[in-house]
N, C-alpha and C. Protein backbone atom coordinates (compact mmCIF):
# COMPACT_ATOMS: atom_id res chain seq x y z
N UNK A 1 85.02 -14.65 -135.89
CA UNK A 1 84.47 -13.55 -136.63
C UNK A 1 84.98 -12.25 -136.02
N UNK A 2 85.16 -11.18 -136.83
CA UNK A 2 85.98 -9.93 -136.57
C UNK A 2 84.60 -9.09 -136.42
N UNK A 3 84.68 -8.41 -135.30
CA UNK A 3 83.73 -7.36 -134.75
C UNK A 3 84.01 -6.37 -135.76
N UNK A 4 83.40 -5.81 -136.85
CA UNK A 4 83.70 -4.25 -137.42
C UNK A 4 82.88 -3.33 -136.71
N UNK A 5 83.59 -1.93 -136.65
CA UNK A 5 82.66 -1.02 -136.55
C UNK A 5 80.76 -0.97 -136.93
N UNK A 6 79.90 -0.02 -136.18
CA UNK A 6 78.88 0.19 -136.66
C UNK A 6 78.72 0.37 -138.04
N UNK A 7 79.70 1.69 -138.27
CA UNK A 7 79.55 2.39 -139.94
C UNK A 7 80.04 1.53 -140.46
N UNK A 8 81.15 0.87 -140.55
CA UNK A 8 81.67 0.23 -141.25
C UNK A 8 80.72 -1.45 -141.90
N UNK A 9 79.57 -1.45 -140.67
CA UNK A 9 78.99 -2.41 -141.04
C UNK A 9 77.98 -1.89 -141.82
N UNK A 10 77.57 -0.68 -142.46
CA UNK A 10 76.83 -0.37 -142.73
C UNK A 10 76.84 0.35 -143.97
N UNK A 11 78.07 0.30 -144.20
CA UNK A 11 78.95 0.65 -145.43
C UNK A 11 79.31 1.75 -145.56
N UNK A 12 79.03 2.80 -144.18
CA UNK A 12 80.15 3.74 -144.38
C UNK A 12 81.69 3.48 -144.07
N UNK A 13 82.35 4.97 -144.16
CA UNK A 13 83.54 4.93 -143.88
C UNK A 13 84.37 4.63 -142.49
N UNK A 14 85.36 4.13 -142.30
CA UNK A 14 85.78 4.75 -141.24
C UNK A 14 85.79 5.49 -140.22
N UNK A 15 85.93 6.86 -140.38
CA UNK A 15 86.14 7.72 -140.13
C UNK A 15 84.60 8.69 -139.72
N UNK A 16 83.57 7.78 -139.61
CA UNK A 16 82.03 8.52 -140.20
C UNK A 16 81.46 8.94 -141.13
N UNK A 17 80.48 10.01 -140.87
CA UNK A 17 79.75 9.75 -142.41
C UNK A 17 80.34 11.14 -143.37
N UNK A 18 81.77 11.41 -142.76
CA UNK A 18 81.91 12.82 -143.85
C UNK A 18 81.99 13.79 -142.74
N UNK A 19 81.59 14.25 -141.55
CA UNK A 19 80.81 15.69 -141.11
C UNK A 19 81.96 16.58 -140.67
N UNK A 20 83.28 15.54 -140.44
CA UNK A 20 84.38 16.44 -140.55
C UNK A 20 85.07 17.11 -141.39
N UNK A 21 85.03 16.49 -142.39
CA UNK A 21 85.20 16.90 -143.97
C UNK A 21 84.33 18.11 -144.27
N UNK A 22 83.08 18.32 -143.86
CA UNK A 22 82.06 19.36 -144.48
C UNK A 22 82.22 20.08 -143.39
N UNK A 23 82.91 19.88 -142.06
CA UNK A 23 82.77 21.03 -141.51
C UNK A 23 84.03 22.19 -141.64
N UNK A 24 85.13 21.46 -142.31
CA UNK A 24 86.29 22.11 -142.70
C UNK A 24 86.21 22.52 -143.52
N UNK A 25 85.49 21.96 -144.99
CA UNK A 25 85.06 22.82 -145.92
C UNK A 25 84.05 23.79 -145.35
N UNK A 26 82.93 23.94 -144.58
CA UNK A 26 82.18 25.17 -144.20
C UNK A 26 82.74 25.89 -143.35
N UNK A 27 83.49 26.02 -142.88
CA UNK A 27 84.56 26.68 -141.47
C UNK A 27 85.64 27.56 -142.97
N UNK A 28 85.86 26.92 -144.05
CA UNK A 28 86.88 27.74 -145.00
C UNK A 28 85.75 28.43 -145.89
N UNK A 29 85.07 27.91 -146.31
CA UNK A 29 84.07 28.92 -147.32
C UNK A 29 83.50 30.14 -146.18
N UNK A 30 82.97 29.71 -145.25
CA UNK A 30 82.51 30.96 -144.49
C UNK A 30 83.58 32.09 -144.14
N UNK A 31 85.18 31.87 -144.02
CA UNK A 31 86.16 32.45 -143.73
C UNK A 31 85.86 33.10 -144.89
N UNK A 32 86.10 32.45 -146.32
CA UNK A 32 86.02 33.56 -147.47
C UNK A 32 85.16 34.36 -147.65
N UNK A 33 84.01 33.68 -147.39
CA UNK A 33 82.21 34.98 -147.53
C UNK A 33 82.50 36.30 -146.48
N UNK A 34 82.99 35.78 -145.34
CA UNK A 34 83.44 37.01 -144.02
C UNK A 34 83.99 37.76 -144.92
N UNK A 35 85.37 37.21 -145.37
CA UNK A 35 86.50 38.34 -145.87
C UNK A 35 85.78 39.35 -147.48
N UNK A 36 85.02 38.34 -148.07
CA UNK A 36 84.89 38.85 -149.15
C UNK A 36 83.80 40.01 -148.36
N UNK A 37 83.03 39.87 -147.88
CA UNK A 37 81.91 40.63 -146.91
C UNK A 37 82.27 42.03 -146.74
N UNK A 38 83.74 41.60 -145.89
CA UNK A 38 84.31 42.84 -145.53
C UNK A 38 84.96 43.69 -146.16
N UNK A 39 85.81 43.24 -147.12
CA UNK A 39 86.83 43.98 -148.50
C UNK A 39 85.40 44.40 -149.18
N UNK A 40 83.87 44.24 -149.41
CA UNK A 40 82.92 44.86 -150.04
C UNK A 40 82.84 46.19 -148.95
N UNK A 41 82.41 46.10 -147.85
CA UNK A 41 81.73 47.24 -147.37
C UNK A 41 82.93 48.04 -146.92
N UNK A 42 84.51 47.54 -146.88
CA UNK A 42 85.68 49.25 -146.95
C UNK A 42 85.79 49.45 -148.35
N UNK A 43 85.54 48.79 -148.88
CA UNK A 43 85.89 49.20 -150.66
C UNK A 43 84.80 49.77 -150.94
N UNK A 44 83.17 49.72 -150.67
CA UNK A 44 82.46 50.72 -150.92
C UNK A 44 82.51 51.93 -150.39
N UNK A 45 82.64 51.92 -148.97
CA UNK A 45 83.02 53.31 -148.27
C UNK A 45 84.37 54.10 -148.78
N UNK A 46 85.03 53.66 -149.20
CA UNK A 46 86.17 54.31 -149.94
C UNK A 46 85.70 54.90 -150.99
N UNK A 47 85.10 54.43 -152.11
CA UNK A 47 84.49 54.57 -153.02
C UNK A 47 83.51 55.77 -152.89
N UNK A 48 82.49 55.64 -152.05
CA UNK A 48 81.33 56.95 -151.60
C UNK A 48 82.28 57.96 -151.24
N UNK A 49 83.71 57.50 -150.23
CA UNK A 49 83.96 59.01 -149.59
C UNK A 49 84.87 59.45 -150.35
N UNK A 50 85.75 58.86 -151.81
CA UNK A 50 85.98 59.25 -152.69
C UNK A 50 85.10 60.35 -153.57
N UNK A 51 83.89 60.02 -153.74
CA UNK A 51 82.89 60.40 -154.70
C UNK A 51 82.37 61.98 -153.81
N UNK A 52 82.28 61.62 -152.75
CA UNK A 52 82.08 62.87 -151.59
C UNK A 52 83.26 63.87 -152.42
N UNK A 53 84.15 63.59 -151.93
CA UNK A 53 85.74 64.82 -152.13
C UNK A 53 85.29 64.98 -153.89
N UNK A 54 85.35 64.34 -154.12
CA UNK A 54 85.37 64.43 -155.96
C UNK A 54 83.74 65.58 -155.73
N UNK A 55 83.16 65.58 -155.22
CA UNK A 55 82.05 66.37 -155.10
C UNK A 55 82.05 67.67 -154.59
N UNK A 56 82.89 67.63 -153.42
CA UNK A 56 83.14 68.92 -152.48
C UNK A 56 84.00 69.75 -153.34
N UNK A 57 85.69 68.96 -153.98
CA UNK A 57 86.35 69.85 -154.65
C UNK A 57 85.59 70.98 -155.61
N UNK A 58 84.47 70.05 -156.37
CA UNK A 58 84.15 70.70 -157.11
C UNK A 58 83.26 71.74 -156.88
N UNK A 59 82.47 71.96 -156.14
CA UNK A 59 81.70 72.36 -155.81
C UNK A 59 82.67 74.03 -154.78
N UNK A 60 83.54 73.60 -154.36
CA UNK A 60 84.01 74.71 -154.20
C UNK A 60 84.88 75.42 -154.48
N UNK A 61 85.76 74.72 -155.69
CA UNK A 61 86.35 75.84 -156.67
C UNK A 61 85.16 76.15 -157.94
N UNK A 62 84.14 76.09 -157.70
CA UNK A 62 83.24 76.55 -158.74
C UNK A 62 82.56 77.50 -157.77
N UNK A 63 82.49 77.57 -156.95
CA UNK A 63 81.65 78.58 -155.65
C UNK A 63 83.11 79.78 -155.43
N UNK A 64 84.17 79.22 -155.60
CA UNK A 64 85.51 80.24 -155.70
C UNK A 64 85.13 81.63 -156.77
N UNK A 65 84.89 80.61 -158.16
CA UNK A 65 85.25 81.21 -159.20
C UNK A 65 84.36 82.26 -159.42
N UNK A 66 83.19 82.29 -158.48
CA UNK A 66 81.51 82.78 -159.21
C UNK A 66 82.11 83.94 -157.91
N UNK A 67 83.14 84.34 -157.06
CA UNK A 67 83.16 85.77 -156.61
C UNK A 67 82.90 85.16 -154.94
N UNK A 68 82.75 84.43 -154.66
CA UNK A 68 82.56 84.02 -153.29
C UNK A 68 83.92 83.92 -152.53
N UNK A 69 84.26 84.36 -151.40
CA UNK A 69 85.74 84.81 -150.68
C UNK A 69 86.09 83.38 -150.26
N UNK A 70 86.95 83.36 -150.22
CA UNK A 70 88.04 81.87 -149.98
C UNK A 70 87.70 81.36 -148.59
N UNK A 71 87.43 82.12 -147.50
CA UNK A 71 87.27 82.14 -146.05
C UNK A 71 85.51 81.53 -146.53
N UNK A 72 84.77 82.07 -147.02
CA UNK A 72 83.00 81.39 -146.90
C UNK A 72 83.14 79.98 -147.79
N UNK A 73 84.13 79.63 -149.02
CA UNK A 73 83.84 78.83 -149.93
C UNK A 73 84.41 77.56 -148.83
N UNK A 74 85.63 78.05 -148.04
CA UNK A 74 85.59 77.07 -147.49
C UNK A 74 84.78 76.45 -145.76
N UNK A 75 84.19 77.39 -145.66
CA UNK A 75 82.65 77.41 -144.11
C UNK A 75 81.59 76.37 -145.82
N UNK A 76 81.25 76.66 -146.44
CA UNK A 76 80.64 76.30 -147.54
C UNK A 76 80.94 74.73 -147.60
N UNK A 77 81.83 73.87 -148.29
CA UNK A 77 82.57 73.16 -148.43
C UNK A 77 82.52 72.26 -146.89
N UNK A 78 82.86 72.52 -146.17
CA UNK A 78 82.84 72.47 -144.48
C UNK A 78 81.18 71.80 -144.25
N UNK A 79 80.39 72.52 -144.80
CA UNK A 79 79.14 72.38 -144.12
C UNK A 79 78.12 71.28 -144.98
N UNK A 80 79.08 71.16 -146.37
CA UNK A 80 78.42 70.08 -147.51
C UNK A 80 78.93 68.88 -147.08
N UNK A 81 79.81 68.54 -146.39
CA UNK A 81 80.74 67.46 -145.91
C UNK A 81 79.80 66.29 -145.59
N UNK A 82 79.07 66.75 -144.91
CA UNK A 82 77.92 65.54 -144.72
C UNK A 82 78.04 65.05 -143.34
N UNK A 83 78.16 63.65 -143.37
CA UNK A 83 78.69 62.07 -142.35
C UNK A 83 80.60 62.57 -142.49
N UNK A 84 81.29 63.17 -143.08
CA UNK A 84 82.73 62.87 -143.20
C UNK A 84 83.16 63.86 -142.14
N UNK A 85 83.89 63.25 -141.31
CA UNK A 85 84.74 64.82 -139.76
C UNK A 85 85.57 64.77 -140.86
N UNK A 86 85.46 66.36 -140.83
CA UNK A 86 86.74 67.36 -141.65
C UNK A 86 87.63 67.80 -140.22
N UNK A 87 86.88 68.00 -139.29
CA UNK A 87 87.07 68.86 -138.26
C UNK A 87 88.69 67.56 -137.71
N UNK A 88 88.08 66.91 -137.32
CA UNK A 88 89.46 65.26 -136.81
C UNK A 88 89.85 64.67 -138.53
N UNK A 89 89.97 64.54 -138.97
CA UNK A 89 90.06 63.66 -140.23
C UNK A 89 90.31 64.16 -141.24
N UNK A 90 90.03 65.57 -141.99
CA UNK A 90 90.37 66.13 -143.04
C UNK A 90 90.78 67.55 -143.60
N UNK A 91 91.17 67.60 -144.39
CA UNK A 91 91.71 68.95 -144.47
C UNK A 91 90.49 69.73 -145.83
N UNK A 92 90.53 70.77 -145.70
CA UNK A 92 89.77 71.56 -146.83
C UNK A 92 91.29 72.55 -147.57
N UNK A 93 91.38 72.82 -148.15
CA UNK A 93 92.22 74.03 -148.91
C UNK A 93 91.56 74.37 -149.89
N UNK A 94 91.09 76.22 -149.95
CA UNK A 94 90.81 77.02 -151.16
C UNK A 94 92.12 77.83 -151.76
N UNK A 95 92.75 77.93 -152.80
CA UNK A 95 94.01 78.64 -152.85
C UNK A 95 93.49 79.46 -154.31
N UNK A 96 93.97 80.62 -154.83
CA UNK A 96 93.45 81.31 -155.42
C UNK A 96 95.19 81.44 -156.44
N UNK A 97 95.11 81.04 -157.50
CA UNK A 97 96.09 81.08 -158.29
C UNK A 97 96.38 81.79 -159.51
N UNK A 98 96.91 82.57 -159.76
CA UNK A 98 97.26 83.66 -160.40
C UNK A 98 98.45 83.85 -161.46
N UNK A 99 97.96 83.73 -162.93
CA UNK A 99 99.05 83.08 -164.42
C UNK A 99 99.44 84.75 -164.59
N UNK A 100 100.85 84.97 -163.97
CA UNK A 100 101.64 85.93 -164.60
C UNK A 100 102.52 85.59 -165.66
N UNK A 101 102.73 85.83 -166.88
CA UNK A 101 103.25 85.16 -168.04
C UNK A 101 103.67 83.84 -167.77
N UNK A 102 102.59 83.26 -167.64
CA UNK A 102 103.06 81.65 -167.48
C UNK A 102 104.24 81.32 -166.62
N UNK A 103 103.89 82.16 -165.72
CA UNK A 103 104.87 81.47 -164.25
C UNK A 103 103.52 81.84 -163.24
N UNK A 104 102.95 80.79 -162.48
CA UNK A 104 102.02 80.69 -161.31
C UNK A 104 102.23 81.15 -159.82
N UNK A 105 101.34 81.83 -159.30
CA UNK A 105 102.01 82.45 -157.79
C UNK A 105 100.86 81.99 -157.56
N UNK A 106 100.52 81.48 -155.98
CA UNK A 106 99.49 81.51 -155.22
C UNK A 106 99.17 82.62 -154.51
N UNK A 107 98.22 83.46 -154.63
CA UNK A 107 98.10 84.64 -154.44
C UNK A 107 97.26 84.94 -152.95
N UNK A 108 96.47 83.90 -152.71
CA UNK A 108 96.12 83.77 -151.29
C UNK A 108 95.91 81.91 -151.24
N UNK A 109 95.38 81.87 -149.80
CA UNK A 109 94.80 80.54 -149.52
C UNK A 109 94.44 81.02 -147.81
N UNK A 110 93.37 80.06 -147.92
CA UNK A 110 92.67 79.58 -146.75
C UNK A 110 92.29 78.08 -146.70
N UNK A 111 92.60 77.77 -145.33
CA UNK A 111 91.96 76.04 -145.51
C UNK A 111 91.45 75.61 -143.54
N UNK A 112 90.88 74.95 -143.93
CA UNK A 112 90.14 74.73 -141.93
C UNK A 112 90.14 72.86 -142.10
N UNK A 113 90.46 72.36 -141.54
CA UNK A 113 90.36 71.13 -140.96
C UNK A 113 91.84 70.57 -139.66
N UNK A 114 91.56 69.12 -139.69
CA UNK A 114 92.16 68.76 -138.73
C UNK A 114 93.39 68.05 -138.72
N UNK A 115 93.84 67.85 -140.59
CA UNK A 115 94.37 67.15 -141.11
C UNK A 115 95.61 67.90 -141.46
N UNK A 116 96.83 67.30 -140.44
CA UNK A 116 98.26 67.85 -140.97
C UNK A 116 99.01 67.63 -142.69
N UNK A 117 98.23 68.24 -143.49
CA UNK A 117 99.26 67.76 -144.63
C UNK A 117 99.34 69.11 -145.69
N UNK A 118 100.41 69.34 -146.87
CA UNK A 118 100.35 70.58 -147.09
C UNK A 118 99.98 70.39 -148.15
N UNK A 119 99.27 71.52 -149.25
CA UNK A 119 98.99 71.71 -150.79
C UNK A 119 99.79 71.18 -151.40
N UNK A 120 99.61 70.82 -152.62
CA UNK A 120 100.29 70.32 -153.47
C UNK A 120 99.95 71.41 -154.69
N UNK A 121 99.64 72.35 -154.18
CA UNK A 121 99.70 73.54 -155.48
C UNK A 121 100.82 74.24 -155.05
N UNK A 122 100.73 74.79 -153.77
CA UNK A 122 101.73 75.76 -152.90
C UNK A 122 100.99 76.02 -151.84
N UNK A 123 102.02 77.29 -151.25
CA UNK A 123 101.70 78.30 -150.27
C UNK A 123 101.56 79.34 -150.84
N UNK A 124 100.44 80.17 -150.36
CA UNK A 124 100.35 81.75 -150.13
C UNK A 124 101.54 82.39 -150.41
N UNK A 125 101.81 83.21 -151.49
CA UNK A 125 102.70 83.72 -151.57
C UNK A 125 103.67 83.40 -152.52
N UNK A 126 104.12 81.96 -152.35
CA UNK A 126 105.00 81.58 -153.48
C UNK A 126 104.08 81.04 -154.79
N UNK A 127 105.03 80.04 -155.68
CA UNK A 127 105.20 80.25 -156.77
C UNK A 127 103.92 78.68 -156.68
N UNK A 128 102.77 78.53 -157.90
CA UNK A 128 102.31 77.48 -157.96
C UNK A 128 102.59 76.23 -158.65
N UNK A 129 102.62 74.89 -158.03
CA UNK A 129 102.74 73.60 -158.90
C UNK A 129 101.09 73.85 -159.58
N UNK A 130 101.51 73.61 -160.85
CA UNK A 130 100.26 73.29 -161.67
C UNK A 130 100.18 71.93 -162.25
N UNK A 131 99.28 70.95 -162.45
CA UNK A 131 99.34 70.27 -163.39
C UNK A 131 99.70 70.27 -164.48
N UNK A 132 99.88 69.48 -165.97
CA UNK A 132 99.63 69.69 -166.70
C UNK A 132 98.02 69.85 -167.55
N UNK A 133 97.17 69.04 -167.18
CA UNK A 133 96.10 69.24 -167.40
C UNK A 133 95.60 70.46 -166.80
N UNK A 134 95.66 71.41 -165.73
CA UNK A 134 95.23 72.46 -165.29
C UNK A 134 96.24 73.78 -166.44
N UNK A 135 97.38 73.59 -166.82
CA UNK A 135 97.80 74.75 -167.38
C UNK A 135 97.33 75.55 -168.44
N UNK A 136 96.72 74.78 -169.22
CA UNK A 136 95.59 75.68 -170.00
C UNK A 136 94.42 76.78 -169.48
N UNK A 137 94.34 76.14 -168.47
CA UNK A 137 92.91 76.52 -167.98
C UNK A 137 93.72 78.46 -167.45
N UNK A 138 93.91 78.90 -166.95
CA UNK A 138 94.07 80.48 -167.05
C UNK A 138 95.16 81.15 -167.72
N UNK A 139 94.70 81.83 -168.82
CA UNK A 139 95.04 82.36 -169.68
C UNK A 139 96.31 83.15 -169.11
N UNK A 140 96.94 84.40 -169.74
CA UNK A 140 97.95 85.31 -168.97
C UNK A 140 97.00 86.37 -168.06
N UNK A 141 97.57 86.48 -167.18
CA UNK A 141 96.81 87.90 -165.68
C UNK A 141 95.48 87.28 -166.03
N UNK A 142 95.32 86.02 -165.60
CA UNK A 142 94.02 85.33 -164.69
C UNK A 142 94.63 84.89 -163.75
N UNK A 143 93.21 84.55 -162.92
CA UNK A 143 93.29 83.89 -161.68
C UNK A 143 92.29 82.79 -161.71
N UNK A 144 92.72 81.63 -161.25
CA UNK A 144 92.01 80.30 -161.71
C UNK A 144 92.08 79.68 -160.02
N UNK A 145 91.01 79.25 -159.70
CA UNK A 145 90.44 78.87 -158.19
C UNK A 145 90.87 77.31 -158.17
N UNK A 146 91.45 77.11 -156.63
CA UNK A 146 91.81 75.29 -156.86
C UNK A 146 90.81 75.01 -154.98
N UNK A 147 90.40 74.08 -155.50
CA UNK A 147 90.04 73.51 -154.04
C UNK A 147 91.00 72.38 -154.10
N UNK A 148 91.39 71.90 -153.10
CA UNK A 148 92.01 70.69 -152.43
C UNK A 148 91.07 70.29 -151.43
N UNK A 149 90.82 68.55 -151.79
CA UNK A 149 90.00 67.95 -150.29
C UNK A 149 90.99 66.86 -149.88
N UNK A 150 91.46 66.67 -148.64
CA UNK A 150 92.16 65.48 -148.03
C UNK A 150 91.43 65.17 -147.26
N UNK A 151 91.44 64.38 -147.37
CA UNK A 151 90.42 62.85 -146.26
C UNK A 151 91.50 61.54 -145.76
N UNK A 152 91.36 61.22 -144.58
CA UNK A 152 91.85 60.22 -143.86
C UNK A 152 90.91 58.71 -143.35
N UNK A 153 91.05 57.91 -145.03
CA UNK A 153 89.85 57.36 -145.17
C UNK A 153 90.28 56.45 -143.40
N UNK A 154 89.29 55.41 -142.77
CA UNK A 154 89.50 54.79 -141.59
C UNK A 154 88.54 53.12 -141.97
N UNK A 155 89.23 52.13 -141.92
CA UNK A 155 88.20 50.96 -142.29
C UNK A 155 87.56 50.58 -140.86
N UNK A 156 86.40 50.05 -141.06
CA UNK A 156 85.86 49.90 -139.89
C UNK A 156 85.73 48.49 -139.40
N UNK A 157 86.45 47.26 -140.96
CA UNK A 157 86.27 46.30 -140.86
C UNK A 157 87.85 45.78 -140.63
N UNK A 158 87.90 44.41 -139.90
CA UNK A 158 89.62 44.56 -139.64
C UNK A 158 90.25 43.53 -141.02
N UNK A 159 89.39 43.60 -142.10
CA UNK A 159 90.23 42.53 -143.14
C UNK A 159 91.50 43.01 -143.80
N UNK A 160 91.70 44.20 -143.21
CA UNK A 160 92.89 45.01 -144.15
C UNK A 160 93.75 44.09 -143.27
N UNK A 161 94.07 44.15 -141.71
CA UNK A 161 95.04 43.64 -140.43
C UNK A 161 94.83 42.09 -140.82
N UNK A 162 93.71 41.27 -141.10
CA UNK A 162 93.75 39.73 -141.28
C UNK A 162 94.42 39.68 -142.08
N UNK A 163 94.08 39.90 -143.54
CA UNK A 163 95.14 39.26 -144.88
C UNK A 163 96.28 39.88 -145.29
N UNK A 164 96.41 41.01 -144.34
CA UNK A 164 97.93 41.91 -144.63
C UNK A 164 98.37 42.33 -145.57
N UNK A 165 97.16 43.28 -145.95
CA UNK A 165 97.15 44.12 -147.16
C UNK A 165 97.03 45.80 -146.96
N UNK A 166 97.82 46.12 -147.13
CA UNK A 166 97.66 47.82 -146.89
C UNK A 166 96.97 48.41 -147.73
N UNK A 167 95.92 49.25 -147.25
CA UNK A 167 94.92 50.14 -148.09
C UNK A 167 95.76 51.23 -147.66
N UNK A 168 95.33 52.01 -148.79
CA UNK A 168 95.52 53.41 -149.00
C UNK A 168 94.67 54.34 -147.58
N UNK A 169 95.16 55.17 -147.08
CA UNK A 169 94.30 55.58 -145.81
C UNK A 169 93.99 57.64 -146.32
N UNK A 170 94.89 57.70 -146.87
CA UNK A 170 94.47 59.35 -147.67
C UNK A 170 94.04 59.27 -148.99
N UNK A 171 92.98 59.92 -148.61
CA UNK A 171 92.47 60.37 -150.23
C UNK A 171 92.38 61.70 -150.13
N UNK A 172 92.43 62.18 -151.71
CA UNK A 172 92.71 63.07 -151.99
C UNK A 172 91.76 63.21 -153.49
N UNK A 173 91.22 64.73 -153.27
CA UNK A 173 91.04 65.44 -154.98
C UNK A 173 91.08 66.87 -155.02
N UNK A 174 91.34 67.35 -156.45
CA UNK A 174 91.41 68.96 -156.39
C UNK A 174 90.51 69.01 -157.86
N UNK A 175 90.19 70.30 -157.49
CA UNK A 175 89.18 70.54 -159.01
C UNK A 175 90.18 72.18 -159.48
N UNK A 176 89.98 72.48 -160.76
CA UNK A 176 90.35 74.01 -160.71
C UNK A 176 89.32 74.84 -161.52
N UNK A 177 88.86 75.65 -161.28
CA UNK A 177 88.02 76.58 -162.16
C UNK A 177 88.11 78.13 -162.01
């Protein structure tokens, strides 16, 4: 008579009753719940500190337009920021833009943060990139207010470095009024 295994006399498998099998399947589903975990809470924070800038722009080319000096709109702007370092991490720009027969000059600007990057309207002085959606907006000999917000979003979770996917790390919005 042939000695079989315990399990095997008992009508399991081989190999035991499964627990290696379920622990490789729970060792891979938990890998995915982690990752999915983590791509939720940088994709929401992107999202909020998106919604932030989309908030600040506006808020201070509409504080521009109502007569408030470029130097307070942006201490203003600065101080609505919240949880976000402008001071290490982001840039503010107020630029004050000025439709001489439909050719644009930037007629001043001020901006305070910590963030090396330049307007995408212009500089002080020279001539302005406008959108197309912004070119309506000031008539001939107006002056039409732009905020720029740059942010240097930072994930706090490392799933961007695990699955080797590059997020976007600047955000950016401008409002004009």
């Amino acid at each position: 008579m042939t000695r079989r295994p315990f399990s095997e006399a008992n009508g399991g498998s081989r190999f035991g009753n499964g627990s290696a099998q379920a622990l490789i399947e729970f060792v891979f589903v938990v890998f995915m719940m982690v990752a999915l975990l983590f791509g939720l809470i940088d994709f929401g924070r992107a999202i909020y500190e998106k919604e932030v800038l989309t908030n600040l722009s506006r808020e201070g080319a509409n504080l521009a337009s109502r007569g408030a000096s470029l130097s307070n709109t942006v201490a203003a702007v600065m101080a609505g920021a919240g949880t976000l370092n402008f001071t290490n991490n982001g840039l503010i720009i107020v630029s004050s833009v000025f439709n001489s027969n439909n050719t644009y000059y930037v007629t001043a600007q001020v901006s305070q943060g910590g963030l090396a990057v330049k307007s995408k309207v212009g500089s002080a002085g020279g001539k302005a990139t406008m959108p197309a959606a912004a070119i309506p907006i000031p008539q001939s000999n107006q002056t039409v207010y732009v905020t720029e917000v740059f942010y240097q979003f930072k994930s706090i979770t490392p799933i961007g470095t695990i699955l080797n996917v590059a997020m976007t790390n600047q955000l950016y919005d401008a409002a004009y009024f």
